[in-house]
Structures are given as structure tokens and as C-alpha cells.
C-alpha atoms as a PDB file:
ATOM      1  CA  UNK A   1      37.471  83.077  55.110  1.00  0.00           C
ATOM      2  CA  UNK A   2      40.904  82.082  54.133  1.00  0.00           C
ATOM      3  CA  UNK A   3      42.307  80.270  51.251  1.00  0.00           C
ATOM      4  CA  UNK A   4      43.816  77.461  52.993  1.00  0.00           C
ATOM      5  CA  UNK A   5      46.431  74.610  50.094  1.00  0.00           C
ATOM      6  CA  UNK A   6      46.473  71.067  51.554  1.00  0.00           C
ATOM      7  CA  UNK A   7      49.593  69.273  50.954  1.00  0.00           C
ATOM      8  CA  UNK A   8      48.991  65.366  51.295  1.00  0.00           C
ATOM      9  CA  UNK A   9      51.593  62.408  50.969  1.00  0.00           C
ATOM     10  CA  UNK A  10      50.616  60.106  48.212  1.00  0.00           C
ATOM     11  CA  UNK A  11      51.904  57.232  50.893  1.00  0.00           C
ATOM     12  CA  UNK A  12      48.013  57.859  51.972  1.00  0.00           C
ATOM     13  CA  UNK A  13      46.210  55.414  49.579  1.00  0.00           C
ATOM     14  CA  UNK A  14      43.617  57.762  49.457  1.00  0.00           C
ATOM     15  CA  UNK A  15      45.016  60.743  49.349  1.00  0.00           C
ATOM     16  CA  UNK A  16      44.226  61.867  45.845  1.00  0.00           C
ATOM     17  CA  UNK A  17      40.692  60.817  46.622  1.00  0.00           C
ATOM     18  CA  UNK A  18      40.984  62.963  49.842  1.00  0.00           C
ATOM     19  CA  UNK A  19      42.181  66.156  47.711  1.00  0.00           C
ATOM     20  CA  UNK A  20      39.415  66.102  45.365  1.00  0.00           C
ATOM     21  CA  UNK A  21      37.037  65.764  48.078  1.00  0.00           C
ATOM     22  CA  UNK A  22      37.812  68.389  49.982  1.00  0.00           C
ATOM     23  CA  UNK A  23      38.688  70.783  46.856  1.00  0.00           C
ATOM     24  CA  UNK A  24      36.924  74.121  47.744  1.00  0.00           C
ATOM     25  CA  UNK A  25      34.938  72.939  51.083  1.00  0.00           C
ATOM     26  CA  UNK A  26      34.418  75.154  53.563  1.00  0.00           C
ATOM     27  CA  UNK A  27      35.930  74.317  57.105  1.00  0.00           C
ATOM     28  CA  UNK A  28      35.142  76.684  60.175  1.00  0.00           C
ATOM     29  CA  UNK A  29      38.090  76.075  61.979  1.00  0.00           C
ATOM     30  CA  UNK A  30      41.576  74.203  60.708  1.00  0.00           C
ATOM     31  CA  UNK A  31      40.685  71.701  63.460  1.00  0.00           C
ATOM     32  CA  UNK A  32      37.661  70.685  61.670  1.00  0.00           C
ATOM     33  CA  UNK A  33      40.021  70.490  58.676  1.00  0.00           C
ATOM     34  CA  UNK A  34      42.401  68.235  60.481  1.00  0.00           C
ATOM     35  CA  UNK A  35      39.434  65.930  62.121  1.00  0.00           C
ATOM     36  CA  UNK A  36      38.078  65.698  58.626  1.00  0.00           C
ATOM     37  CA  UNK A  37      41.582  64.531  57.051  1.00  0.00           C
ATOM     38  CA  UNK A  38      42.281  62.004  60.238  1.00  0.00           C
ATOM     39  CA  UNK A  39      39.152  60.268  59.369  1.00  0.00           C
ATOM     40  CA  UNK A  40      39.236  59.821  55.608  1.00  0.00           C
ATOM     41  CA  UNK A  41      43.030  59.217  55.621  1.00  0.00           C
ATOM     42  CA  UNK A  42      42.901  57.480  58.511  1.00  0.00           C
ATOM     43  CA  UNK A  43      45.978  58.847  60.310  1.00  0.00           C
ATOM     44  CA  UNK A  44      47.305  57.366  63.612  1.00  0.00           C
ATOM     45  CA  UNK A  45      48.963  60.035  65.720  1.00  0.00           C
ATOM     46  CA  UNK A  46      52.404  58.484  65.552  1.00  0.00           C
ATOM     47  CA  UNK A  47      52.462  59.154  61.663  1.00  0.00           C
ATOM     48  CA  UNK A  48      55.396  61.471  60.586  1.00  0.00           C
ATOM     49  CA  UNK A  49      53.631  62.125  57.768  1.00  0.00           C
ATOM     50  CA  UNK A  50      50.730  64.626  58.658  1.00  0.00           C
ATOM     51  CA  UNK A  51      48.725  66.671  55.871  1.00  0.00           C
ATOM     52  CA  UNK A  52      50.404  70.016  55.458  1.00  0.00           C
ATOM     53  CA  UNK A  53      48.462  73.786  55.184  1.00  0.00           C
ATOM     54  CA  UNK A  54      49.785  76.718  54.152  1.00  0.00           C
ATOM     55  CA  UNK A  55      48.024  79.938  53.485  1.00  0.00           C
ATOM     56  CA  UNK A  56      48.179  80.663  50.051  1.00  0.00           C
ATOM     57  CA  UNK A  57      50.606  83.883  50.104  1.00  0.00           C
ATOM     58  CA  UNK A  58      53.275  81.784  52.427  1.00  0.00           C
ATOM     59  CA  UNK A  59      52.786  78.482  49.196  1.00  0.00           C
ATOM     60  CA  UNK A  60      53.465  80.747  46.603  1.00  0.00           C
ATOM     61  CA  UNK A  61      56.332  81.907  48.296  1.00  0.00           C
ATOM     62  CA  UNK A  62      57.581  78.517  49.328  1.00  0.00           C
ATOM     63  CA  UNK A  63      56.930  77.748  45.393  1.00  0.00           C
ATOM     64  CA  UNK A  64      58.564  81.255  44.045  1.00  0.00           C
ATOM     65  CA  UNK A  65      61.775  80.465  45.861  1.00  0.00           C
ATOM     66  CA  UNK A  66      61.698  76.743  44.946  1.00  0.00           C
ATOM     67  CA  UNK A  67      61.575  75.291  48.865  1.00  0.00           C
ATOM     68  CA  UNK A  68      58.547  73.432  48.120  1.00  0.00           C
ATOM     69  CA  UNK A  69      59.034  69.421  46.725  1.00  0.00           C
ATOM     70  CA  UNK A  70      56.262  68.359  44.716  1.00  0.00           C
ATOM     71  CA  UNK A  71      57.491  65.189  44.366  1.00  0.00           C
ATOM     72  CA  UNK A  72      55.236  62.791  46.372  1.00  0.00           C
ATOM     73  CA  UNK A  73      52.864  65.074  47.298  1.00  0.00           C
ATOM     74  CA  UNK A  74      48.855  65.832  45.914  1.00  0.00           C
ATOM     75  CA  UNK A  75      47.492  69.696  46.430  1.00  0.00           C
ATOM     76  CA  UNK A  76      44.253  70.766  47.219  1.00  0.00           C
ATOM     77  CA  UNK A  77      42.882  74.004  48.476  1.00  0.00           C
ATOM     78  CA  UNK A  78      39.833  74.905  51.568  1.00  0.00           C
ATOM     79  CA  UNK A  79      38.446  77.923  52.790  1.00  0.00           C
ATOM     80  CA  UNK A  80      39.103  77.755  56.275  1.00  0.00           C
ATOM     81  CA  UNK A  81      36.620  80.546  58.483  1.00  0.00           C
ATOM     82  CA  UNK A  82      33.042  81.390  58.905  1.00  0.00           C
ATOM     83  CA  UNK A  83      31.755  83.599  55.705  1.00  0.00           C
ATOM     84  CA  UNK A  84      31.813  87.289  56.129  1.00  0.00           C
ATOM     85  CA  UNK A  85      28.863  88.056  54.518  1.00  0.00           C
END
């Protein structure tokens, strides 16, 4: 399993709602991940603003050398992938 952040527009009137919900879930595949975020943020195809993911080594880079805007934006993290025990 991988530790997967969430990046969601606050234009999503739910979208803080969304994060907290979905704070530490297991998802077996990033598709399942993306169905689940269509449905509760109810995203038309057309939207330019899609959830983001990033695994958590490429975030911490994107956040180390200051590429990443925070501004308008909530964060949650998934595990993304079938448990390996």
C-alpha cells in the first residue's frame, strides 16, 4: 500500500468535508479513489479543476522546493493498494 496526499480545490463546497472523509481510507486502486471523489464532489468531466494525488516522496518535494500553492487548496492523505500482509 502506498501513501497517496489528495489535493482538493476549496471551489468544491464540499471539499473539506470530502478530505476528512477520506483521511486514511484504504482505496485498492486510484480509480476507486477517483470514482469515490467524482461522486461526493460531484465533478462533471469538463471541470478544470480535478482532485490532485501525489505520492508522498514527490509532495514533499514539491513542498521542499516551494512549487506547491496551498492557497485554495484542502490536503488529505489514502492508502492506495491491497495490504501486504
Amino acid at each position: 500500500m502506498k501513501t497517496t496526499i489528495v489535493a482538493i480545490s476549496v471551489n468544491f463546497s464540499n471539499a473539506r468535508k470530502v478530505c476528512n472523509l477520506i483521511q486514511e481510507q484504504v482505496f485498492e486502486t486510484y480509480q476507486d479513489l477517483t470514482n469515490y471523489l467524482t461522486i461526493h464532489l460531484e465533478i462533471d468531466e469538463d471541470d478544470e479543476e480535478q482532485p490532485q494525488f501525489f505520492s508522498l516522496c514527490d509532495f514533499m518535494e514539491e513542498c521542499n522546493d516551494q512549487l506547491f500553492n496551498f492557497e485554495g487548496t484542502f490536503i488529505s492523505y489514502v492508502k492506495v493498494g491491497k495490504n501486504e500482509n
